[in-house]
C-alpha atoms as a PDB file:
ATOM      1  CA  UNK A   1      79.428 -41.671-139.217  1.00  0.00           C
ATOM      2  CA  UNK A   2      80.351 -40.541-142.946  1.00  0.00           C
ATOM      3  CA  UNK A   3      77.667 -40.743-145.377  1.00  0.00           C
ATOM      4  CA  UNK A   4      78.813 -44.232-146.946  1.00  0.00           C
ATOM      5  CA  UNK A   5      78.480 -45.494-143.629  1.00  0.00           C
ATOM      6  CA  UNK A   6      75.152 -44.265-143.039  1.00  0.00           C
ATOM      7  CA  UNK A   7      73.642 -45.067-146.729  1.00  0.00           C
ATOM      8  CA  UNK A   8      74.671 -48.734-145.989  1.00  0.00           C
ATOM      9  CA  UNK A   9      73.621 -48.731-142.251  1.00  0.00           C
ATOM     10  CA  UNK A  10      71.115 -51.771-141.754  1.00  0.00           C
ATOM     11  CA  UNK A  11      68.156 -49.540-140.683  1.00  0.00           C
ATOM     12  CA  UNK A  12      68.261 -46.871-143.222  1.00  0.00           C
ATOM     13  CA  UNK A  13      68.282 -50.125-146.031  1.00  0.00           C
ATOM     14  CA  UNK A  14      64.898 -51.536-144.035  1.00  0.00           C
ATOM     15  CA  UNK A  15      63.352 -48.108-144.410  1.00  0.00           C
ATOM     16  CA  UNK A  16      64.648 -47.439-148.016  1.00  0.00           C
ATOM     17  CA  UNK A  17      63.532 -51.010-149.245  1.00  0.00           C
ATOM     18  CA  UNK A  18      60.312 -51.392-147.254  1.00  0.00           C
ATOM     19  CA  UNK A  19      59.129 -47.425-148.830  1.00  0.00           C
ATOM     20  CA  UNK A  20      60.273 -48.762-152.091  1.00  0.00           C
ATOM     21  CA  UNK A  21      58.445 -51.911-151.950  1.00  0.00           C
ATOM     22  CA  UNK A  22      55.343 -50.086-151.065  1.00  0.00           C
ATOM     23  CA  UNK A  23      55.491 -47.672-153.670  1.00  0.00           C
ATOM     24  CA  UNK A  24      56.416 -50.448-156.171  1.00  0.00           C
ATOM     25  CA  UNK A  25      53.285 -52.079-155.452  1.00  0.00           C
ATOM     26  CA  UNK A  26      51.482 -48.879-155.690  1.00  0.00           C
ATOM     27  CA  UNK A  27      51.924 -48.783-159.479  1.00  0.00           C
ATOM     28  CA  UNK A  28      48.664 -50.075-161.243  1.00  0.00           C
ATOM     29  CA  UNK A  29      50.280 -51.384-164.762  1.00  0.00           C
ATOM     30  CA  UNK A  30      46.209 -52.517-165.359  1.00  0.00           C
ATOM     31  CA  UNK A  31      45.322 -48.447-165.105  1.00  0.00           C
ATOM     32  CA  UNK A  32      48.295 -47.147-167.039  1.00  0.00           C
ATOM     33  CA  UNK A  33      47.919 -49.712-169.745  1.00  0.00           C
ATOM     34  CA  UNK A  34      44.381 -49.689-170.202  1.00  0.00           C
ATOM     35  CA  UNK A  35      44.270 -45.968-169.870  1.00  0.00           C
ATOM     36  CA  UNK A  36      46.999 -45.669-172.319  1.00  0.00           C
ATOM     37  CA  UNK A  37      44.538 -47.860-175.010  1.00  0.00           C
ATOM     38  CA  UNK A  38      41.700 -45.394-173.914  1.00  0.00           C
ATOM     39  CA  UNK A  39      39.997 -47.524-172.052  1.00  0.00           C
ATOM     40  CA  UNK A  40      39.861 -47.231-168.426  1.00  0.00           C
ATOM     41  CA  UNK A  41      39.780 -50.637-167.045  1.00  0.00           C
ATOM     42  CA  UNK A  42      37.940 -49.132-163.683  1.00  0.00           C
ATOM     43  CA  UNK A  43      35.360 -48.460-166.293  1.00  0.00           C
ATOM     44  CA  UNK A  44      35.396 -51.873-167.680  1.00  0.00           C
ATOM     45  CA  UNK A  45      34.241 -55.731-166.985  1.00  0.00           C
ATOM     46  CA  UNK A  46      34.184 -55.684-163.397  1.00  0.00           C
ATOM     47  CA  UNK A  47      35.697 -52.596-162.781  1.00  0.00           C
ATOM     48  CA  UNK A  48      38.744 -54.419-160.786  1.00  0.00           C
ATOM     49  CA  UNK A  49      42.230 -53.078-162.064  1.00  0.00           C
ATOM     50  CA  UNK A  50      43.378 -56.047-162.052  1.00  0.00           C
ATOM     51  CA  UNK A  51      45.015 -58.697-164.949  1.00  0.00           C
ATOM     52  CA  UNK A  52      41.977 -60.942-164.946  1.00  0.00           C
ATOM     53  CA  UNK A  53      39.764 -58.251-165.966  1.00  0.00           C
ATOM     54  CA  UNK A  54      42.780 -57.153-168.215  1.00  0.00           C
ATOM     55  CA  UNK A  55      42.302 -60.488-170.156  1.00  0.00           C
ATOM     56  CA  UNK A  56      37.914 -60.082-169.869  1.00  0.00           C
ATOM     57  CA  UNK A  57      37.954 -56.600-171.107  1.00  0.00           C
ATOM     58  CA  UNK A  58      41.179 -55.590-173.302  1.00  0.00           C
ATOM     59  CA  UNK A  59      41.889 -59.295-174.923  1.00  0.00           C
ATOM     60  CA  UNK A  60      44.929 -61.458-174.035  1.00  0.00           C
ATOM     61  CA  UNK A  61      48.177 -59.403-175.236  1.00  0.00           C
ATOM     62  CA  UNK A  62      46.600 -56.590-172.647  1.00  0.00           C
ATOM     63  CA  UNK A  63      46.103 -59.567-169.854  1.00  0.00           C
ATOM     64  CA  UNK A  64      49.354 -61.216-170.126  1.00  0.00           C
ATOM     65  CA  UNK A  65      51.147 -57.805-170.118  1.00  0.00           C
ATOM     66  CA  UNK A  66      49.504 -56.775-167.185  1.00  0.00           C
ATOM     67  CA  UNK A  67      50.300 -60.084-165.394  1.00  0.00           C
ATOM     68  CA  UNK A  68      53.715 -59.952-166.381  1.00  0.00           C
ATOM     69  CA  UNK A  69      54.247 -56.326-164.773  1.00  0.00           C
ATOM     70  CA  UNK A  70      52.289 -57.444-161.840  1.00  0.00           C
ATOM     71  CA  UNK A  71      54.344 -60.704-160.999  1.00  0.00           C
ATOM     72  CA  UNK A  72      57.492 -58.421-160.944  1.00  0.00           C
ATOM     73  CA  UNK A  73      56.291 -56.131-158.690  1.00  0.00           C
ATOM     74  CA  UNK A  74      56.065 -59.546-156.192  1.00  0.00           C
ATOM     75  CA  UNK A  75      59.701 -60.691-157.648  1.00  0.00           C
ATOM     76  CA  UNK A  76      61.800 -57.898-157.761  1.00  0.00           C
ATOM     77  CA  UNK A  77      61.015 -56.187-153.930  1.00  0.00           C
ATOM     78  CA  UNK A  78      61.602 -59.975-152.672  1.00  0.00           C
ATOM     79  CA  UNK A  79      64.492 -60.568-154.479  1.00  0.00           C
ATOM     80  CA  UNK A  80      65.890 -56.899-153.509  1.00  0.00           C
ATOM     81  CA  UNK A  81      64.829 -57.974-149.500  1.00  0.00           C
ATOM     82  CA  UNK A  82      66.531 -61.254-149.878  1.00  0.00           C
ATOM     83  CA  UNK A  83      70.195 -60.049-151.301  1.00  0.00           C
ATOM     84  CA  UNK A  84      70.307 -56.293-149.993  1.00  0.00           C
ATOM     85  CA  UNK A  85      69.321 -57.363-145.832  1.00  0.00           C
ATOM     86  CA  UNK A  86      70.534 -60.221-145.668  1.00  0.00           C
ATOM     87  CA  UNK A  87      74.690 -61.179-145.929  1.00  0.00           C
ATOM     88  CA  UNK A  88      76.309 -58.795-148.211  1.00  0.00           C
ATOM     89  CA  UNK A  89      78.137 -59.295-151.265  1.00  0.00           C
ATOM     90  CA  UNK A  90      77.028 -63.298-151.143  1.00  0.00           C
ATOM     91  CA  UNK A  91      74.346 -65.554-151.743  1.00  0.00           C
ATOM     92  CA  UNK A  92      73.360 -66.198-147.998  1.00  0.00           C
ATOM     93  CA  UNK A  93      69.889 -64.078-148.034  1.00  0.00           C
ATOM     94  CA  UNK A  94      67.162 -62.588-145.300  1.00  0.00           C
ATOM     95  CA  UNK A  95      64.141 -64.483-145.510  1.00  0.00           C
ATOM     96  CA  UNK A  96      62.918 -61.908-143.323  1.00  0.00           C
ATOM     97  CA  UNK A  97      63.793 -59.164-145.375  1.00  0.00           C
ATOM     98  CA  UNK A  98      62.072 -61.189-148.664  1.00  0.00           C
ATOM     99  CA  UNK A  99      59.030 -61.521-146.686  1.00  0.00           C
ATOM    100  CA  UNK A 100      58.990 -57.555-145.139  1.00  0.00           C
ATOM    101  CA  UNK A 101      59.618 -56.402-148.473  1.00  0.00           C
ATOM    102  CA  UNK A 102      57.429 -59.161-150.745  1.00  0.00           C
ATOM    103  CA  UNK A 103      54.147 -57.988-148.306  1.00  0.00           C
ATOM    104  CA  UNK A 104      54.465 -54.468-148.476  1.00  0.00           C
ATOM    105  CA  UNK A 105      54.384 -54.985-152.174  1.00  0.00           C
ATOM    106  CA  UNK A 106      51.528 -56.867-152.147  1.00  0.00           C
ATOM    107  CA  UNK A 107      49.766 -54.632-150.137  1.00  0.00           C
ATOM    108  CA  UNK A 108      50.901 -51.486-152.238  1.00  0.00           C
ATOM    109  CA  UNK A 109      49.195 -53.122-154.926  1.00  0.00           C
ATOM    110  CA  UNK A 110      45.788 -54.083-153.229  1.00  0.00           C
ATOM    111  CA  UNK A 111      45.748 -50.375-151.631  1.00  0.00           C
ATOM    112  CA  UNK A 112      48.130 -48.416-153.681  1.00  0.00           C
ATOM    113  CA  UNK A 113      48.472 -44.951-152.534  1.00  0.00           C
ATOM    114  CA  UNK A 114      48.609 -43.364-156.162  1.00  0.00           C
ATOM    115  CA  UNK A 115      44.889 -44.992-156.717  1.00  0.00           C
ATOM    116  CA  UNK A 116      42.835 -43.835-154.035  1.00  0.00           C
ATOM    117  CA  UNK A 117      43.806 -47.135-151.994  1.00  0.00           C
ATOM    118  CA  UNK A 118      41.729 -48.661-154.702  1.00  0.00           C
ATOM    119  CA  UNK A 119      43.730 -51.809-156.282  1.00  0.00           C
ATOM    120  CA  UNK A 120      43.692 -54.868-157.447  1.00  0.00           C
ATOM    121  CA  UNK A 121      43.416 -58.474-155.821  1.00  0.00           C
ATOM    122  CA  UNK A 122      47.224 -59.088-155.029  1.00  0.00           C
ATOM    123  CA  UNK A 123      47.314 -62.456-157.421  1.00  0.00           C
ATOM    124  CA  UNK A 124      50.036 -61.894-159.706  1.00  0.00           C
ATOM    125  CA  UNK A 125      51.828 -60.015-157.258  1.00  0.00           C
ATOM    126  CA  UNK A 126      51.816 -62.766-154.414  1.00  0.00           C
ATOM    127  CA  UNK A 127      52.113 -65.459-157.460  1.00  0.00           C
ATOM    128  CA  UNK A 128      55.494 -63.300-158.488  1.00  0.00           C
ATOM    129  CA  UNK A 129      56.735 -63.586-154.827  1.00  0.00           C
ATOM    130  CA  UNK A 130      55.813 -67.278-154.621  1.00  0.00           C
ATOM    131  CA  UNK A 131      57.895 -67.785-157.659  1.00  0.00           C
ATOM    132  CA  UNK A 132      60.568 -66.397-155.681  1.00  0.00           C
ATOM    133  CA  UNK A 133      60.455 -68.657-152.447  1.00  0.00           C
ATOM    134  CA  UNK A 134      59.647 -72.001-154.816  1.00  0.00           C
ATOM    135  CA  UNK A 135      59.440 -71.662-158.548  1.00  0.00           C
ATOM    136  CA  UNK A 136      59.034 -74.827-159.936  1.00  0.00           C
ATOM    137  CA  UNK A 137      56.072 -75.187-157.460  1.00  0.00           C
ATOM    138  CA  UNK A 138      54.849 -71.868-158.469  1.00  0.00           C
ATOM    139  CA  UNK A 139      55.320 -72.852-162.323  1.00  0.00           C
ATOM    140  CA  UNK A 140      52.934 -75.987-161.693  1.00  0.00           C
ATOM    141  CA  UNK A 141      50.555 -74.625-159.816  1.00  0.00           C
ATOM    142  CA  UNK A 142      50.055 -71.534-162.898  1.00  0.00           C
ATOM    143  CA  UNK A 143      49.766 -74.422-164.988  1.00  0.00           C
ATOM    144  CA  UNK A 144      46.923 -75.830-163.384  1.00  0.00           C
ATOM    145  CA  UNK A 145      45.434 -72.429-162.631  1.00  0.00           C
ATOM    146  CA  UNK A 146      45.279 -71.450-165.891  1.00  0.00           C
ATOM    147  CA  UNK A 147      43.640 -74.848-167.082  1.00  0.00           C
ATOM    148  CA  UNK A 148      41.104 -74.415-164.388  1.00  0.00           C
ATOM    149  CA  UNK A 149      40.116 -71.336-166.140  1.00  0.00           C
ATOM    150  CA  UNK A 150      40.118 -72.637-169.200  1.00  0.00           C
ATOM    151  CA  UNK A 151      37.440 -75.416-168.319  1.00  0.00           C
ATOM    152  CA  UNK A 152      35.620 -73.692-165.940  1.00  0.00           C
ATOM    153  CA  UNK A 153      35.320 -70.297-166.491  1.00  0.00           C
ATOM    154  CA  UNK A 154      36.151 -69.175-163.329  1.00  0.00           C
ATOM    155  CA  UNK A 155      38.387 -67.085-163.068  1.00  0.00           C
ATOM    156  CA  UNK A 156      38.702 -66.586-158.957  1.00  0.00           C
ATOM    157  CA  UNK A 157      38.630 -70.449-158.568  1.00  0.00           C
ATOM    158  CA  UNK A 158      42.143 -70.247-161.012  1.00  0.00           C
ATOM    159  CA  UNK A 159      43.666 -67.753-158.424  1.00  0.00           C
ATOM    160  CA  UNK A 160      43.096 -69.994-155.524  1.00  0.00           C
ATOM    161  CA  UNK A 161      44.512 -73.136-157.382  1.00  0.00           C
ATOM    162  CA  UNK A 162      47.662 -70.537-158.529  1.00  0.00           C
ATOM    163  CA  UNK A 163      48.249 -69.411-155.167  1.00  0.00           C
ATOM    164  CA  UNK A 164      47.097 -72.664-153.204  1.00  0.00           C
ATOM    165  CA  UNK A 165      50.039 -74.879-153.955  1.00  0.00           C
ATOM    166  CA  UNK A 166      52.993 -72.487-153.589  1.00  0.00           C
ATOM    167  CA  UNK A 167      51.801 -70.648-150.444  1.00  0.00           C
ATOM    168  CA  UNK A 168      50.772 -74.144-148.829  1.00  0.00           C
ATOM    169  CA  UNK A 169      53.782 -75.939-149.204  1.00  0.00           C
ATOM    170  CA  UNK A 170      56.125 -73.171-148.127  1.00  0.00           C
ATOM    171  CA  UNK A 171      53.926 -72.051-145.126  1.00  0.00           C
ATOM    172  CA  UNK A 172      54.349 -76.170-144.027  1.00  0.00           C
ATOM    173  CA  UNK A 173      58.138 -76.102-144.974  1.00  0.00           C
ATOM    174  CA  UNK A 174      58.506 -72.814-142.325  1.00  0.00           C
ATOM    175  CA  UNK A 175      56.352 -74.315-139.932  1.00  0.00           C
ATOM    176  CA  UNK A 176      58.953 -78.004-139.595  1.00  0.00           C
ATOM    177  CA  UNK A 177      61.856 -75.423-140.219  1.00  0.00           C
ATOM    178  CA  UNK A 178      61.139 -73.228-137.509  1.00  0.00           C
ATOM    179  CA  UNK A 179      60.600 -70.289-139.447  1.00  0.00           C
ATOM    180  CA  UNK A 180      57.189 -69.381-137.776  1.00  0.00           C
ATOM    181  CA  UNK A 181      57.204 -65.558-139.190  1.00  0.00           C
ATOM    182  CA  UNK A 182      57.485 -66.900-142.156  1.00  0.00           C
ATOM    183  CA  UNK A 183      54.758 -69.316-141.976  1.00  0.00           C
ATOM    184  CA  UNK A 184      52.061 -67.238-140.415  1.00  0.00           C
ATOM    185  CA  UNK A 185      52.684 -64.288-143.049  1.00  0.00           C
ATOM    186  CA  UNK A 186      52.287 -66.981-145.983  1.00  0.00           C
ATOM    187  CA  UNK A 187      48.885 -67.963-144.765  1.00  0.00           C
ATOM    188  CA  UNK A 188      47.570 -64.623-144.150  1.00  0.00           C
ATOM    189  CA  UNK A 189      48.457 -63.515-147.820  1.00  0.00           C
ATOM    190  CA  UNK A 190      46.884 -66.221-148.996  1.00  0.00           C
ATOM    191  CA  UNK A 191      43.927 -65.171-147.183  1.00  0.00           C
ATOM    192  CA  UNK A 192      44.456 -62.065-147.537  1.00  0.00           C
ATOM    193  CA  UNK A 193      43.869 -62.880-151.428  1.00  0.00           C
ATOM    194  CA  UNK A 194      40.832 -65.318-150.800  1.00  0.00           C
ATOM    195  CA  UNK A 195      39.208 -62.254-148.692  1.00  0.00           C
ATOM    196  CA  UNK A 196      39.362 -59.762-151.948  1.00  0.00           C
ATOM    197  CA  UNK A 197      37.559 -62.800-153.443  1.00  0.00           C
ATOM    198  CA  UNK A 198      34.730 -62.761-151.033  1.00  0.00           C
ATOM    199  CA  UNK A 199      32.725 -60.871-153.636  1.00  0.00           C
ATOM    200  CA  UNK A 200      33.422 -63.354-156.564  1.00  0.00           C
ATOM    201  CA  UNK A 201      32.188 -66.665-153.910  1.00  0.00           C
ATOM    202  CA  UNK A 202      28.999 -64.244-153.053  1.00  0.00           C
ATOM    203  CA  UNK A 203      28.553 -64.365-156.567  1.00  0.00           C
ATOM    204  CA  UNK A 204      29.674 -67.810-157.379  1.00  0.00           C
ATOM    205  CA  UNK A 205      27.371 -69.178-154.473  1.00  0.00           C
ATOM    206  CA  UNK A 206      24.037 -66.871-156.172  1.00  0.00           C
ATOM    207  CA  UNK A 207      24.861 -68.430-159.471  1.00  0.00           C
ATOM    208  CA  UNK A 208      25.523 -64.585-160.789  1.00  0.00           C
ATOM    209  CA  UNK A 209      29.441 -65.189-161.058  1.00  0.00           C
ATOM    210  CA  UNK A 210      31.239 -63.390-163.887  1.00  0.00           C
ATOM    211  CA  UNK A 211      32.646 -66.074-166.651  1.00  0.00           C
ATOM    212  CA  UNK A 212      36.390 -65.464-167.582  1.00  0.00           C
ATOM    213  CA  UNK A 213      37.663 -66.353-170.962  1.00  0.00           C
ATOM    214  CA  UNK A 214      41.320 -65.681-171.551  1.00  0.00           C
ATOM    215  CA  UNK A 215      41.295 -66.409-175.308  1.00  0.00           C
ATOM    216  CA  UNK A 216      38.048 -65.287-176.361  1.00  0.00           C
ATOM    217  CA  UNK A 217      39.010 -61.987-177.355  1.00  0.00           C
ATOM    218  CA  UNK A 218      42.086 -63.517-178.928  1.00  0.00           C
ATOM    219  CA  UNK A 219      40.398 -66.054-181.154  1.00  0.00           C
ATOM    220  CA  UNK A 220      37.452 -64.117-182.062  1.00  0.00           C
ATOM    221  CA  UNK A 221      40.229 -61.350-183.523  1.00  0.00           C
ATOM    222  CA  UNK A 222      41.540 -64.745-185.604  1.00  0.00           C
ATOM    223  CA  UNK A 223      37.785 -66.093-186.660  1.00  0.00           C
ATOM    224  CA  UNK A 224      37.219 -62.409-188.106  1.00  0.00           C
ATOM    225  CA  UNK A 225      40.253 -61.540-189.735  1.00  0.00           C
ATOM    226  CA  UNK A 226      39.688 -65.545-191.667  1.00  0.00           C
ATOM    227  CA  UNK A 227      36.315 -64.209-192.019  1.00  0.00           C
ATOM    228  CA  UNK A 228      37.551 -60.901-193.500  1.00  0.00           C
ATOM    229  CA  UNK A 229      40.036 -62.911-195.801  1.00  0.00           C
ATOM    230  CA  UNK A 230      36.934 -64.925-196.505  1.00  0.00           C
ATOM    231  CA  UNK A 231      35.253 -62.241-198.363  1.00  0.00           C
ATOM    232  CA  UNK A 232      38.061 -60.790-200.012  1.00  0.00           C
ATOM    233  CA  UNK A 233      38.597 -64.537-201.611  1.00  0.00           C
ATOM    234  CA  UNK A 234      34.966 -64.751-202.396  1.00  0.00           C
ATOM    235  CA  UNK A 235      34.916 -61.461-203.753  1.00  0.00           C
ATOM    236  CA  UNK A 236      37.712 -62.068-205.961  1.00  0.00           C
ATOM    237  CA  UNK A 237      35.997 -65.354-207.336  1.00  0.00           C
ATOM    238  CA  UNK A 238      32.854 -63.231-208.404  1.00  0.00           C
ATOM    239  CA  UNK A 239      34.582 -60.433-210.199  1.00  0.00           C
ATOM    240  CA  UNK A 240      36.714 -63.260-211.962  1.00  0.00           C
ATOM    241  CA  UNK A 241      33.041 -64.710-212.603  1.00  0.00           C
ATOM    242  CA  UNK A 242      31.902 -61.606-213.789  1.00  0.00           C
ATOM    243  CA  UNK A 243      35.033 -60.964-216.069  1.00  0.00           C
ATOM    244  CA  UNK A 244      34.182 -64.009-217.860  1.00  0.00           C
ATOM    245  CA  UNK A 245      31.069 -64.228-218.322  1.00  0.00           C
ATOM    246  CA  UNK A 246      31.402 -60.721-219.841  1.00  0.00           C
ATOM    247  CA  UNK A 247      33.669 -62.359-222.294  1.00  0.00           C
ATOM    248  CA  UNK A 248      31.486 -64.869-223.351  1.00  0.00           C
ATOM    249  CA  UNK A 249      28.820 -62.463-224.586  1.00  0.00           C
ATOM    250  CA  UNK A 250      31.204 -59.883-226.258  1.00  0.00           C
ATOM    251  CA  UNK A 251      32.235 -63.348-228.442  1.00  0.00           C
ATOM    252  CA  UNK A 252      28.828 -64.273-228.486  1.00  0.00           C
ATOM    253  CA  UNK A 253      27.800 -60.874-229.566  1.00  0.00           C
ATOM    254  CA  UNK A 254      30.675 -60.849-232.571  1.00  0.00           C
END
């Protein structure tokens, strides 16, 4: 066997890809970021390095960001399982090679091995591989997510609702299909995800539940730099007062 032979033997690309996708996953963009702004976000919020407590703790660039990198860890190992083991050089992909590569991602990042083991929740990551399998779905169901959020402050309930839709419809879609694999590993990531929530519903159900407000840190920034140009203005308009009325009494005063 010469060594282009080998490199593209079917086994060695499971091995390569699945290592890769677990590695991948391993990367905590919430730790590097955060730690790059000097401020550990293990020592922050919650303590989860996660986006959610991205957007509590660091404000809303630092969240979406963090999302962002997360969702492509989920997109590009599913993408690189679908093309790469399935039919080469076309479009006719493995679904079983999406969904090898797509969990090993997701479970890099809930125990990466660069962190101790010690991750996040696996939310943008599975959302990134649900946009994958059904993006439109996936697109809708952030939507809604996010909106959740937005009136209820909850940021775990959001994660469900983001995750809920997409992983739902394509578990059911296996299931008629025939694609059983497929199926059953959908609904275990999904509870997979809803189990690393078990301590926000412990929470939720004692009332002691953390509130999440994506655009609080973004809008306060806003209200005090209008409050800083505030000041300036009314500063401005008292010297000008001052001016003036100091030029009434030197003409007074001639």
């Amino acid at each position: 066997m010469t060594f282009i032979e080998f490199i593209t033997n079917e086994i060695f690309l499971w091995i390569v890809l699945c290592i890769f996708s677990y590695l991948y996953g391993s990367v905590n963009n919430a730790v590097i970021i955060s730690v790059l702004a000097k401020k550990d976000i293990r020592k922050q919020g919650s303590g989860n390095p996660g986006s959610m407590n991205m957007f509590r703790s660091l404000g809303f660039w630092f969240g979406l960001l963090t999302l962002t990198l997360d969702a492509l860890k989920g997109v590009i190992p599913a993408l690189l399982g679908w093309f790469i083991l399935g039919t080469q050089f076309s479009f006719e992909g493995s679904r079983l090679g999406l969904y090898a590569c797509a969990t090993l991602a997701i479970l890099g990042h809930i125990f990466p091995i660069f962190f101790k083991f010690k991750g996040g929740k696996g939310v943008a990551t599975t959302m990134g591989v649900c946009f994958v399998l059904n993006w439109w779905i996936t697109l809708i169901s952030f939507v809604a997510g996010v909106l959740s959020i937005v009136i209820t402050k909850l940021g775990f309930l959001g994660s469900f609702i983001i995750l809920g839709l997409p992983c739902i419809f394509e578990s059911v879609w296996c299931f008629i299909y025939g694609d059983i694999i497929g199926g059953i590993i959908l609904v275990v990531l999904y509870l997979l995800v809803i189990f690393m929530h078990r301590k926000n519903l412990i929470r939720f159900f004692q009332g002691k539940e953390n509130k999440t407000y994506i655009f609080a840190k973004l809008f306060k920034k806003n209200k005090n730099v209008q409050f800083n140009q505030n000041a300036v203005s009314d500063a401005d308009t008292s010297i000008k007062n001052v001016e003036a009325n100091t030029e009434k009494t030197e003409e007074k005063s001639k």
